[in-house]
PDB file of N, CA and C in Angstrom:
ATOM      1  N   UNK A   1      31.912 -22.225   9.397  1.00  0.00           N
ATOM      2  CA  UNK A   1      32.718 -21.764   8.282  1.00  0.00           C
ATOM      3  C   UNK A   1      32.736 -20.249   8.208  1.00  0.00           C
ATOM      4  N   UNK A   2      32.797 -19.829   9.238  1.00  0.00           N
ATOM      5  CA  UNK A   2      32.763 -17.947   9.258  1.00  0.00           C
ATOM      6  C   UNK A   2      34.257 -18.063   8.945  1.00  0.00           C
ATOM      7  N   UNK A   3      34.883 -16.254   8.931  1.00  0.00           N
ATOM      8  CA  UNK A   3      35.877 -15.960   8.543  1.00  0.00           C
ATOM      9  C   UNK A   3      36.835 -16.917   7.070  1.00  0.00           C
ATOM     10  N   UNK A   4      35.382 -16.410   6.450  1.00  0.00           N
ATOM     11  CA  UNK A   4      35.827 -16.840   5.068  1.00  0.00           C
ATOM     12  C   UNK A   4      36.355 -16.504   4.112  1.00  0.00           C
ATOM     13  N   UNK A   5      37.660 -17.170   3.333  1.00  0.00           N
ATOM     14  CA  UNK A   5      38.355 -15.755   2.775  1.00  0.00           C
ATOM     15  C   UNK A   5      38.320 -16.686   1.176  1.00  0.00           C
ATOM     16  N   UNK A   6      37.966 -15.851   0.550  1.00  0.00           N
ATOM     17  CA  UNK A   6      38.706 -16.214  -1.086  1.00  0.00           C
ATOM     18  C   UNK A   6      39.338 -15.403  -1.985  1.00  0.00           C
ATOM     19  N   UNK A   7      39.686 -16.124  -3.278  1.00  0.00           N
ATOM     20  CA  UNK A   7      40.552 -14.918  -4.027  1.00  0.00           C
ATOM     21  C   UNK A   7      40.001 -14.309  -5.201  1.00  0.00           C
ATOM     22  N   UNK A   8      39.028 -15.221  -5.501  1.00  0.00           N
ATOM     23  CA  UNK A   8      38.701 -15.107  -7.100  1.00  0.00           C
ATOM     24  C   UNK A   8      37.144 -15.355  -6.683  1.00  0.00           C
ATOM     25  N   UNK A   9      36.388 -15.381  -8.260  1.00  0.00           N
ATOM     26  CA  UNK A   9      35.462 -16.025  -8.330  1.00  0.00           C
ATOM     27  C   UNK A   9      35.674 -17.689  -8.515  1.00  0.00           C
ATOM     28  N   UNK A  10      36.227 -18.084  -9.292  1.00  0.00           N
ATOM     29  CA  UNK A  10      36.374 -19.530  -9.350  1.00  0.00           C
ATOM     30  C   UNK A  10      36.253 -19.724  -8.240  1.00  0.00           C
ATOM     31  N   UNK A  11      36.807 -19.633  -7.070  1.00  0.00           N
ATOM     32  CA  UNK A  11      36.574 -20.293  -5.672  1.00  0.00           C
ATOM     33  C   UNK A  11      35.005 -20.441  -5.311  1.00  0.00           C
ATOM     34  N   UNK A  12      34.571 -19.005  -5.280  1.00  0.00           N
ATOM     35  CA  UNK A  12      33.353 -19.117  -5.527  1.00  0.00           C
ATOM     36  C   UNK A  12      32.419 -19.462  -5.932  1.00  0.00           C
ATOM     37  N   UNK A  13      32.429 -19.787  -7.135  1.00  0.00           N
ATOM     38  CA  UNK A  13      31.628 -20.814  -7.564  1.00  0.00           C
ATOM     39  C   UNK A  13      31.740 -22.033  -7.617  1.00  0.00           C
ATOM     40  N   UNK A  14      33.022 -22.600  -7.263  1.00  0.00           N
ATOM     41  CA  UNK A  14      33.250 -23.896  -6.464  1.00  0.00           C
ATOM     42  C   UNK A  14      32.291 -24.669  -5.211  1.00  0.00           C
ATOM     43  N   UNK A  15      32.879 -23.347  -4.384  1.00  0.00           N
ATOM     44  CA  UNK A  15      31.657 -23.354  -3.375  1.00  0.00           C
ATOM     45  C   UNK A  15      30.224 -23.499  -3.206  1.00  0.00           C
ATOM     46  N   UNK A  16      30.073 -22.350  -3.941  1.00  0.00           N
ATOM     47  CA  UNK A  16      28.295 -22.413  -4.741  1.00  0.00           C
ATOM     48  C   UNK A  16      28.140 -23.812  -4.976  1.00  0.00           C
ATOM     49  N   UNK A  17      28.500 -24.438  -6.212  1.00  0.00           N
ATOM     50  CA  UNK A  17      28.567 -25.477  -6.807  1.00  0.00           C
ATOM     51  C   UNK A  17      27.801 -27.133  -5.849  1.00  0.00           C
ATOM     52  N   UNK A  18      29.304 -26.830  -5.055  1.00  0.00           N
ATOM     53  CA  UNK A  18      29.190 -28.101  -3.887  1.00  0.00           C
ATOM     54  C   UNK A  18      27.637 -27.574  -2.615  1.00  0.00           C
ATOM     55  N   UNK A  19      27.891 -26.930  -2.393  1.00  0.00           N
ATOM     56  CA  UNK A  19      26.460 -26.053  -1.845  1.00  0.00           C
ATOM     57  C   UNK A  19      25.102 -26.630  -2.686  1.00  0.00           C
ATOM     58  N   UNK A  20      24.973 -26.293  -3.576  1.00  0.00           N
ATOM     59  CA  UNK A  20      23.986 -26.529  -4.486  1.00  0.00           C
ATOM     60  C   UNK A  20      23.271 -28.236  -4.849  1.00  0.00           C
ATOM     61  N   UNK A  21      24.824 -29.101  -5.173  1.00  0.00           N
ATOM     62  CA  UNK A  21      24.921 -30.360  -5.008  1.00  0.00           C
ATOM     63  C   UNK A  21      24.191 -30.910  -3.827  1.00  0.00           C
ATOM     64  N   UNK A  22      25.395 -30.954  -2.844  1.00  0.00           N
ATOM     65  CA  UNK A  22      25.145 -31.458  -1.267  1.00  0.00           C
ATOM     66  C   UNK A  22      23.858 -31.306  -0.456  1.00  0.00           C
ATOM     67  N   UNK A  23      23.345 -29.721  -1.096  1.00  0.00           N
ATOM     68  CA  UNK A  23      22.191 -29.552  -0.286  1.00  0.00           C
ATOM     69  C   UNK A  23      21.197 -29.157  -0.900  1.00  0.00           C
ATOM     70  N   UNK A  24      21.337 -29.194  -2.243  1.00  0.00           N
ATOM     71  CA  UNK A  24      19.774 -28.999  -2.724  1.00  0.00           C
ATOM     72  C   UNK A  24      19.596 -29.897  -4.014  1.00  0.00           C
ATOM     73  N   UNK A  25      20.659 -30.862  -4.302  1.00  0.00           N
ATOM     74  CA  UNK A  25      20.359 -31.696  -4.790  1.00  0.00           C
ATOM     75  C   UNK A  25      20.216 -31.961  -6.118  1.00  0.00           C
ATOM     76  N   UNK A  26      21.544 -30.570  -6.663  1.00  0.00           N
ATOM     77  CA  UNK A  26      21.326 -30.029  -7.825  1.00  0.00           C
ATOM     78  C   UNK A  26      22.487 -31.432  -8.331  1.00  0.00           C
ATOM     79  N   UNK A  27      21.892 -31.175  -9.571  1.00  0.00           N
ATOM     80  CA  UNK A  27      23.070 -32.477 -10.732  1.00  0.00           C
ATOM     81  C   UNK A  27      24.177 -30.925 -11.882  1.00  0.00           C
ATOM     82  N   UNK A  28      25.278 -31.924 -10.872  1.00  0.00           N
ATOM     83  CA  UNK A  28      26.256 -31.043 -10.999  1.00  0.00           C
ATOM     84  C   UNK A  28      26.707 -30.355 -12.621  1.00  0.00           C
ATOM     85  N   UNK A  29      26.102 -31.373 -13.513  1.00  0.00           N
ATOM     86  CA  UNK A  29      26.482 -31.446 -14.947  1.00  0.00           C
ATOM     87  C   UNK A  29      25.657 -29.363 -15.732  1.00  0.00           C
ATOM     88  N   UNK A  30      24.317 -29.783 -14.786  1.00  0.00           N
ATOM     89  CA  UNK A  30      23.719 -27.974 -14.594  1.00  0.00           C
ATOM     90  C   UNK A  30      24.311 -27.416 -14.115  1.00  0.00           C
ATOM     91  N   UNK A  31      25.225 -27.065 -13.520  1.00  0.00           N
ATOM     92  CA  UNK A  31      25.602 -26.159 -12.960  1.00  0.00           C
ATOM     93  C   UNK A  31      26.860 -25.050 -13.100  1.00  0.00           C
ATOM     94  N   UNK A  32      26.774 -24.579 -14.633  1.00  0.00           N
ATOM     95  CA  UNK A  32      27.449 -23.799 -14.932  1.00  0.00           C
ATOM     96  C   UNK A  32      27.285 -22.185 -14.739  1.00  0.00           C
ATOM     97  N   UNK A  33      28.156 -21.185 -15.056  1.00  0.00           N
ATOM     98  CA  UNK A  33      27.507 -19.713 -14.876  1.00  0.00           C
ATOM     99  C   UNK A  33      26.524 -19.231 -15.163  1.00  0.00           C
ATOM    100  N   UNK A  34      25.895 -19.764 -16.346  1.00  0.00           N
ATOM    101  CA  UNK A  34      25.086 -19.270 -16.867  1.00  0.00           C
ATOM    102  C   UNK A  34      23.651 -20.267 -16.886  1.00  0.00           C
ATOM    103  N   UNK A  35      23.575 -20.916 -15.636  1.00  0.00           N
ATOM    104  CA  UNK A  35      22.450 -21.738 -15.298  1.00  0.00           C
ATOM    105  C   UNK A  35      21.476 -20.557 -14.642  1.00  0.00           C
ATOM    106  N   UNK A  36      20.421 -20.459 -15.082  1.00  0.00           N
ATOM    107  CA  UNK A  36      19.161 -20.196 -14.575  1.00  0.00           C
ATOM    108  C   UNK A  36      18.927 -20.609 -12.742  1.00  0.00           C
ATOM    109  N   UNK A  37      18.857 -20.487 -12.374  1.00  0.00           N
ATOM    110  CA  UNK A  37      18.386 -20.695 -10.704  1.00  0.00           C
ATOM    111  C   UNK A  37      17.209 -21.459 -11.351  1.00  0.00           C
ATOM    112  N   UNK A  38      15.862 -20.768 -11.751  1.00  0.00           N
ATOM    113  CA  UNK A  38      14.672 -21.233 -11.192  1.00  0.00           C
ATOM    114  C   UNK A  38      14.402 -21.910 -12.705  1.00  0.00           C
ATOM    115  N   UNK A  39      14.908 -21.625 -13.780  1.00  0.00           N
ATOM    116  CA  UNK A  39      14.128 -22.530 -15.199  1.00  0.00           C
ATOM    117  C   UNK A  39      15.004 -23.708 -15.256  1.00  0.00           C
ATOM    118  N   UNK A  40      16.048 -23.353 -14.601  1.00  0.00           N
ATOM    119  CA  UNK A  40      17.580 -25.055 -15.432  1.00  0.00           C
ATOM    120  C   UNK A  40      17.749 -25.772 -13.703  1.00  0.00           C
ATOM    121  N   UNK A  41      17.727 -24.817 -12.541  1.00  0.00           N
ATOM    122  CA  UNK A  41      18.061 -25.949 -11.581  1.00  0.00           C
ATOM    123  C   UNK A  41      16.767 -25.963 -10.884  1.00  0.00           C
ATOM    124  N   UNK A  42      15.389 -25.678 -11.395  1.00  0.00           N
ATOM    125  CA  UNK A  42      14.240 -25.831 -10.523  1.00  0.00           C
ATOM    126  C   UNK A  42      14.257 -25.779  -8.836  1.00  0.00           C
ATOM    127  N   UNK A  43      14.958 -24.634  -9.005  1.00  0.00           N
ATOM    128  CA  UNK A  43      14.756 -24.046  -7.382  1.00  0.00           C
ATOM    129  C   UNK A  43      13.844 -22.867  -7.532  1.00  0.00           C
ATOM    130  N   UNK A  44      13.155 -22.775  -6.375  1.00  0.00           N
ATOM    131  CA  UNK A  44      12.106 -22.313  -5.948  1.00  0.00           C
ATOM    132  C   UNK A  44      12.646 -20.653  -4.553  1.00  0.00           C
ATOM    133  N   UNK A  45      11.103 -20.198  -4.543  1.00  0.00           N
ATOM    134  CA  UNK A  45      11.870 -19.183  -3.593  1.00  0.00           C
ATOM    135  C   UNK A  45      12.194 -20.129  -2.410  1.00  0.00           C
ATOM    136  N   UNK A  46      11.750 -20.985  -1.870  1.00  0.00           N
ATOM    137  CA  UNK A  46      12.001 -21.340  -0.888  1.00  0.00           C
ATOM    138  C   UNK A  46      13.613 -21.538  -0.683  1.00  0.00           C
ATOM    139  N   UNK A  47      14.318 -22.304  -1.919  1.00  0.00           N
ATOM    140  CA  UNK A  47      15.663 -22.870  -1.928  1.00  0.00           C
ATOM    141  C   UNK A  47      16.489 -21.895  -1.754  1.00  0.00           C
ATOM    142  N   UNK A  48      15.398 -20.328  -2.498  1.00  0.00           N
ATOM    143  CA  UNK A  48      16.764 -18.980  -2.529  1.00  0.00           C
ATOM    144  C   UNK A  48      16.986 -18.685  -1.190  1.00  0.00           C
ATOM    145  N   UNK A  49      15.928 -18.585  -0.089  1.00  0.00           N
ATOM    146  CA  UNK A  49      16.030 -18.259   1.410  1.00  0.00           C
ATOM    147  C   UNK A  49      17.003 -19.037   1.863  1.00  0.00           C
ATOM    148  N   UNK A  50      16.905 -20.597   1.295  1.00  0.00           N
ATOM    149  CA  UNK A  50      17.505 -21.346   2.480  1.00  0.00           C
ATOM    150  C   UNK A  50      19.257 -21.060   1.951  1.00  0.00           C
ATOM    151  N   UNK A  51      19.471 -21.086   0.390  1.00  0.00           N
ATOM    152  CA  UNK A  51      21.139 -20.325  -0.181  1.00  0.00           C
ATOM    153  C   UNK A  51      21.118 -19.492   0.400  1.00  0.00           C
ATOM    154  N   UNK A  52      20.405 -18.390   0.767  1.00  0.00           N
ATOM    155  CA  UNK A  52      20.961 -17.409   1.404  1.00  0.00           C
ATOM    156  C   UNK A  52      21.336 -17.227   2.533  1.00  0.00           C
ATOM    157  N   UNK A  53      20.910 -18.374   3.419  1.00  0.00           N
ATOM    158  CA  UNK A  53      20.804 -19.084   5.009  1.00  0.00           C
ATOM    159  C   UNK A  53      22.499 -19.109   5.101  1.00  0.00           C
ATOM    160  N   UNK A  54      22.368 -20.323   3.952  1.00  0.00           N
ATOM    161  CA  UNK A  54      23.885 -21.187   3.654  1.00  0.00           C
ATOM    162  C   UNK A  54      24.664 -20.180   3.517  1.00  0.00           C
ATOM    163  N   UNK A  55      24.510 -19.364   2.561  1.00  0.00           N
ATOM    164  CA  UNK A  55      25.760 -18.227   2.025  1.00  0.00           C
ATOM    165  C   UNK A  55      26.197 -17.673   3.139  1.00  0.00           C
ATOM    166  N   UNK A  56      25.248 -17.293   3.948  1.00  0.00           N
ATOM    167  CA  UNK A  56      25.486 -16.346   5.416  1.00  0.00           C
ATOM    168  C   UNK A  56      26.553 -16.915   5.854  1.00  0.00           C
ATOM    169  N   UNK A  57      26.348 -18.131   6.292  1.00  0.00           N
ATOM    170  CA  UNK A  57      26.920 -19.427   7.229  1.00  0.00           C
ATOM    171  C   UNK A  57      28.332 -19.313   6.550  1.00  0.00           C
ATOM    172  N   UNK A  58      28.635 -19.749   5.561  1.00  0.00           N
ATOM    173  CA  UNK A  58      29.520 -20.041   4.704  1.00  0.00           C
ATOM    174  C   UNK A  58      30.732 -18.551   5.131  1.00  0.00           C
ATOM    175  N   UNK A  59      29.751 -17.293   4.973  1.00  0.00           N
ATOM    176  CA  UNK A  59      31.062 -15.995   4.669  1.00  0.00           C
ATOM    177  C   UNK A  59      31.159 -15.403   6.221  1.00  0.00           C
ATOM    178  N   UNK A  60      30.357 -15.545   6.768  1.00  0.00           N
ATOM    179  CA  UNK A  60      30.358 -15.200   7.674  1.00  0.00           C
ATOM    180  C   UNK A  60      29.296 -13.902   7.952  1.00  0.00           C
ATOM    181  N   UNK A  61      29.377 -13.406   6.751  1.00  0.00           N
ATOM    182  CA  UNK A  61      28.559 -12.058   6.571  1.00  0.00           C
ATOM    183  C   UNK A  61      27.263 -12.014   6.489  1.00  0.00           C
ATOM    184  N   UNK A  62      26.275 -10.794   6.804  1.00  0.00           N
ATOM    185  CA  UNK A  62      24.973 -10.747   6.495  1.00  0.00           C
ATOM    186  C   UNK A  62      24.497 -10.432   5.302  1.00  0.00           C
ATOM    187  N   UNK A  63      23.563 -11.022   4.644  1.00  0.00           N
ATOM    188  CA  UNK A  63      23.673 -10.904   3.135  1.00  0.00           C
ATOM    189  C   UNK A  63      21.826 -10.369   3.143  1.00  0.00           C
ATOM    190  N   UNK A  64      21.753  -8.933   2.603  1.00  0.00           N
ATOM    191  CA  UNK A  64      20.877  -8.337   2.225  1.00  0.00           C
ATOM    192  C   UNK A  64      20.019  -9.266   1.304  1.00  0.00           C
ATOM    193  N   UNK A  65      18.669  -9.603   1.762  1.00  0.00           N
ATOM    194  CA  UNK A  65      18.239 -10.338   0.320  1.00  0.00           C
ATOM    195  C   UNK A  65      17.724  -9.676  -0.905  1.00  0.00           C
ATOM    196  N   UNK A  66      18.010  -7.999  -0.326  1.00  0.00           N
ATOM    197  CA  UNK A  66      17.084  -6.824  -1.424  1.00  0.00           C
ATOM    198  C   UNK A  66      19.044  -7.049  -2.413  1.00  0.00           C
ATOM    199  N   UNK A  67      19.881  -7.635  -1.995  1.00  0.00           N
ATOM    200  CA  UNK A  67      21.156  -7.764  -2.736  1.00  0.00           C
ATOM    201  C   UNK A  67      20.750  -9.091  -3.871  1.00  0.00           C
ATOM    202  N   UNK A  68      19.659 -10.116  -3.768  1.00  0.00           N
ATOM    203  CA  UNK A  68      19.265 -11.325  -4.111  1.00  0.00           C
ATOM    204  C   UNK A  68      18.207 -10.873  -5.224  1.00  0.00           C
ATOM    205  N   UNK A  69      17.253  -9.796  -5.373  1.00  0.00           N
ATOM    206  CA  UNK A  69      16.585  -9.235  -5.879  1.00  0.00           C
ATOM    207  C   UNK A  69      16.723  -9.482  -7.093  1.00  0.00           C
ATOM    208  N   UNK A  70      17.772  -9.315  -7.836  1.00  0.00           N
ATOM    209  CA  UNK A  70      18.167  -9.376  -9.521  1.00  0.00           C
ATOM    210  C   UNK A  70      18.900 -10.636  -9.938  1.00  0.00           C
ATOM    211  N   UNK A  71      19.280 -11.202  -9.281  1.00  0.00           N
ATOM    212  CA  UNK A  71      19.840 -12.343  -9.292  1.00  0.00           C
ATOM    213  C   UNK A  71      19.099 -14.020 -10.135  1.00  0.00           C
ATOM    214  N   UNK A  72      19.507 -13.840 -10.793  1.00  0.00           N
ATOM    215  CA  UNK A  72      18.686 -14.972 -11.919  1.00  0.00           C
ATOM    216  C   UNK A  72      20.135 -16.151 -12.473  1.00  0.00           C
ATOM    217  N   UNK A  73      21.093 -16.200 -12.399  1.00  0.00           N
ATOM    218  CA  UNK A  73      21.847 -16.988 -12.976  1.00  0.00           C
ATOM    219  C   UNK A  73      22.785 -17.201 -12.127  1.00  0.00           C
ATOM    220  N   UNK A  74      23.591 -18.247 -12.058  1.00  0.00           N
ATOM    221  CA  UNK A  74      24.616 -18.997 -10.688  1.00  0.00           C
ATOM    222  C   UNK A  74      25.406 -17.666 -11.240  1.00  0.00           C
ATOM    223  N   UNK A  75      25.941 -17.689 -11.820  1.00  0.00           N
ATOM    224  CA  UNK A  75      27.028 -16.272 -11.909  1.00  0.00           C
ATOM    225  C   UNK A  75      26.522 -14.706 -11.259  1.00  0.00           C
ATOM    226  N   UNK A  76      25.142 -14.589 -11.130  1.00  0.00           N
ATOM    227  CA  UNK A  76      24.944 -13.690 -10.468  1.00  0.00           C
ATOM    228  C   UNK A  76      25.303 -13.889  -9.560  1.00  0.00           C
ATOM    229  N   UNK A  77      24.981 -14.754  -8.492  1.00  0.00           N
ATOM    230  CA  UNK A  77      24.883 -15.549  -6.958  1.00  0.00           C
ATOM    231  C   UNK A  77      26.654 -14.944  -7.287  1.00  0.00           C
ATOM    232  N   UNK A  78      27.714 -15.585  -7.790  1.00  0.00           N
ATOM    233  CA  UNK A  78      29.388 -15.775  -7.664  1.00  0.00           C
ATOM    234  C   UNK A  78      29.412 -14.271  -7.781  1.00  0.00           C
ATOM    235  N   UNK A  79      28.868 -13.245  -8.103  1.00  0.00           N
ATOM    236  CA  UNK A  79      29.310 -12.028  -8.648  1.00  0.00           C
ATOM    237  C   UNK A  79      28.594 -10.887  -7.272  1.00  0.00           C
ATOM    238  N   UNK A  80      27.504 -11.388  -6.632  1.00  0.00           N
ATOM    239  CA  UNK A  80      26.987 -10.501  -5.609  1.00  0.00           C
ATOM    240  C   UNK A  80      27.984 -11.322  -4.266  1.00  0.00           C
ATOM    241  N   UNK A  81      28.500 -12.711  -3.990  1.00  0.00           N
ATOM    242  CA  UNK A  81      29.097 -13.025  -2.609  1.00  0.00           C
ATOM    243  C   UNK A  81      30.315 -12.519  -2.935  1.00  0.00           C
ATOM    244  N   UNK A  82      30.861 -12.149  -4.093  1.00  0.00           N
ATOM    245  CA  UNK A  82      31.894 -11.762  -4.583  1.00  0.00           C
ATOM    246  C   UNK A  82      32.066 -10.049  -3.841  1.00  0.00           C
ATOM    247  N   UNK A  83      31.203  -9.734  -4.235  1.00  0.00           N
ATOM    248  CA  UNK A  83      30.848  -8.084  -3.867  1.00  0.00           C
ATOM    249  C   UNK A  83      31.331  -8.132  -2.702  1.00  0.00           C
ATOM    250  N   UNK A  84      30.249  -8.751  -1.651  1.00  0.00           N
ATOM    251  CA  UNK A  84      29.944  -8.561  -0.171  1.00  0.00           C
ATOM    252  C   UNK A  84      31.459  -9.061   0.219  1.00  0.00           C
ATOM    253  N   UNK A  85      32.019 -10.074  -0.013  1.00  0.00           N
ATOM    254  CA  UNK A  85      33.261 -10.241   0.619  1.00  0.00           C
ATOM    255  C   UNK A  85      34.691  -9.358   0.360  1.00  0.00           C
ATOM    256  N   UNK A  86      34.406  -8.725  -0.439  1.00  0.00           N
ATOM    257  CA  UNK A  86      35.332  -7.955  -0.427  1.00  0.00           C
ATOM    258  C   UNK A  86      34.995  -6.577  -0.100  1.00  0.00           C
ATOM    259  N   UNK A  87      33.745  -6.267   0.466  1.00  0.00           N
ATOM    260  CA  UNK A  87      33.093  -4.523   1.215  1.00  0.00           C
ATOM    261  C   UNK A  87      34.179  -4.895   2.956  1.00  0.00           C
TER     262      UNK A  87
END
């Protein structure tokens, strides 16, 4: 899934979304902008390495994890792949 293009965030967090579901097993009903990563979808650092594995995969791009640093809520995650894809 390299050469990945979107327009908005909504796409983005679409993506995220099904990502999150499919592979980490999140219940989709959590998974709004303003979900917590580690208090509402009980992911761990381990899960952030392996999203960030995925995200790579997904944009094609290399994703700084010192960019992952502040990142606490799914809308952060939609608002930093947001960044990188459009540098």
């Amino acid at each position: 899934m390299t050469n990945f293009q979107v327009q908005n965030k909504d796409e983005i967090l679409k993506i995220i979304t099904k990502i999150l579901v499919e592979e980490f097993e999140c219940d989709e009903s959590k998974l709004v902008p303003e979900a917590q990563l580690f208090a509402d979808l009980d992911l761990d650092s381990i899960d952030a390495v392996d999203l960030i594995v995925k995200l790579q995969q997904m944009t094609g791009k290399k994703i700084n994890p010192t960019e992952f640093k502040q990142v606490r809520t799914l809308q952060d995650i939609v608002d930093v792949i947001y960044k990188i894809l459009k540098e």
